[in-house]
C-alpha atoms as a PDB file:
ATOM      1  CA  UNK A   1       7.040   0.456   8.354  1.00  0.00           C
ATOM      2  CA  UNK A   2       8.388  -2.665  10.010  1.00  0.00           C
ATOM      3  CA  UNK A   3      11.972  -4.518   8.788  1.00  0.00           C
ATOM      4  CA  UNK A   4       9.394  -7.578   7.481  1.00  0.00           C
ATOM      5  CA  UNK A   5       7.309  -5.321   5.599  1.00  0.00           C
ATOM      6  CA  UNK A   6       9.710  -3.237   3.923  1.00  0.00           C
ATOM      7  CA  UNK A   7      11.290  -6.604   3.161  1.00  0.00           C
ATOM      8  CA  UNK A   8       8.057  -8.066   1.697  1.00  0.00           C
ATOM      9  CA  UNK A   9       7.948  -4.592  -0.596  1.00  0.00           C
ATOM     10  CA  UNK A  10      11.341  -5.088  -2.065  1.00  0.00           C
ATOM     11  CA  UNK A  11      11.243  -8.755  -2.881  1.00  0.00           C
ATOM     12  CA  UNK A  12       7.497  -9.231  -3.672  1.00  0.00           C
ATOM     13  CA  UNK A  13       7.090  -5.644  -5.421  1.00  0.00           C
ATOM     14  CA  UNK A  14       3.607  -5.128  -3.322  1.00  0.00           C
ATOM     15  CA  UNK A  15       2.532  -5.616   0.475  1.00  0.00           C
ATOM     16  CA  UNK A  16      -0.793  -5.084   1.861  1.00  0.00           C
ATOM     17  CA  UNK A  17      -1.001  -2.730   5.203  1.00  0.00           C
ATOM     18  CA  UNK A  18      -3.981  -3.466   7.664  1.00  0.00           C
ATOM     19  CA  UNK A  19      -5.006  -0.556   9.929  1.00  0.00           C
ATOM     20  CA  UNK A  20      -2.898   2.515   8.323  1.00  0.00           C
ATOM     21  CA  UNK A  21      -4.707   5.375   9.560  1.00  0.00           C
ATOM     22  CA  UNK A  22      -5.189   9.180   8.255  1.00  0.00           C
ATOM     23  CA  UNK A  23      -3.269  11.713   9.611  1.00  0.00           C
ATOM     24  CA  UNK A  24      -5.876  14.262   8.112  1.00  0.00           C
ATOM     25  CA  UNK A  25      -9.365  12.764   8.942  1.00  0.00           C
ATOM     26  CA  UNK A  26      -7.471   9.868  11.889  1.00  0.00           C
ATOM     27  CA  UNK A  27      -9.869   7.405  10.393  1.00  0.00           C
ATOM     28  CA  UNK A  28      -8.433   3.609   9.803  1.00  0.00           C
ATOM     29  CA  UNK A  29      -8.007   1.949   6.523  1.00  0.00           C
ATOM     30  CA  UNK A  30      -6.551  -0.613   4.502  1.00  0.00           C
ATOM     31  CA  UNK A  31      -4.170  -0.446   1.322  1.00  0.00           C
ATOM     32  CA  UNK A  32      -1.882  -2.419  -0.569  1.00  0.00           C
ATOM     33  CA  UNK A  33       1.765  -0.336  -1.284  1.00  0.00           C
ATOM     34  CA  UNK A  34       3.671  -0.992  -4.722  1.00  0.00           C
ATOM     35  CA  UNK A  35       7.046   0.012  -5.774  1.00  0.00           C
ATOM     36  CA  UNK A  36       8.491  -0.010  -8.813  1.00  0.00           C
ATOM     37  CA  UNK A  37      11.154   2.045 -10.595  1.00  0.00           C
ATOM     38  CA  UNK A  38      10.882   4.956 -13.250  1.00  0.00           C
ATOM     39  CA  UNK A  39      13.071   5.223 -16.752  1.00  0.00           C
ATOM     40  CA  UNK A  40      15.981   6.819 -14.478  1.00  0.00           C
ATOM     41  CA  UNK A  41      15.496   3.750 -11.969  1.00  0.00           C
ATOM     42  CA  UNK A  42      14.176   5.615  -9.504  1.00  0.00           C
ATOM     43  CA  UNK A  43      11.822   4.357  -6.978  1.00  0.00           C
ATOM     44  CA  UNK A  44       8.038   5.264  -7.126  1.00  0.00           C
ATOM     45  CA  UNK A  45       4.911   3.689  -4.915  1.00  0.00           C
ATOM     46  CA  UNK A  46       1.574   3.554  -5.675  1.00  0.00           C
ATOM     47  CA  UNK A  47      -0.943   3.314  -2.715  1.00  0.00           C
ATOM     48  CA  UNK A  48      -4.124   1.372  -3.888  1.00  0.00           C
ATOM     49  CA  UNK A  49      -6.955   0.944  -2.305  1.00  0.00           C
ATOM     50  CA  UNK A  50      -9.108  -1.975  -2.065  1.00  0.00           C
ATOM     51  CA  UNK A  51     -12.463  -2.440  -3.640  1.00  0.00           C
ATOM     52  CA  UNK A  52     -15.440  -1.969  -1.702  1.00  0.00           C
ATOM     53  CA  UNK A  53     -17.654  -4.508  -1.881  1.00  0.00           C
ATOM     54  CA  UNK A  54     -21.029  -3.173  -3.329  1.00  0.00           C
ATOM     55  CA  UNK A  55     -24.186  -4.259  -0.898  1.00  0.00           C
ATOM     56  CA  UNK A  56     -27.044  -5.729  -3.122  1.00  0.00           C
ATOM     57  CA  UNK A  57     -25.085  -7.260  -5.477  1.00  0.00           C
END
């Protein structure tokens, strides 16, 4: 994580990560990271993934 993404996370509350890529399978992919903070104030991300567009549609 680069200093302009991890500032991105904290003030924007999501950032979207081109090219991450699997350590288990070393295939490329592309996510969007959100943090937010639990009932103790705790941080907690969420990795979501984008939705695949759907062919014939």
């Amino acid at each position: 994580m680069t200093k302009d993404i991890a500032e991105e996370l904290l003030t924007c509350g999501t950032v979207k990560l081109d090219h991450c890529k699997s350590r288990k399978t070393g295939n490329s992919f592309n996510c969007y990271v959100d943090i937010t903070a639990d009932e103790e104030g705790r941080a907690q991300y969420v990795i979501r993934f984008p939705e695949r567009k759907r062919g014939g549609e």
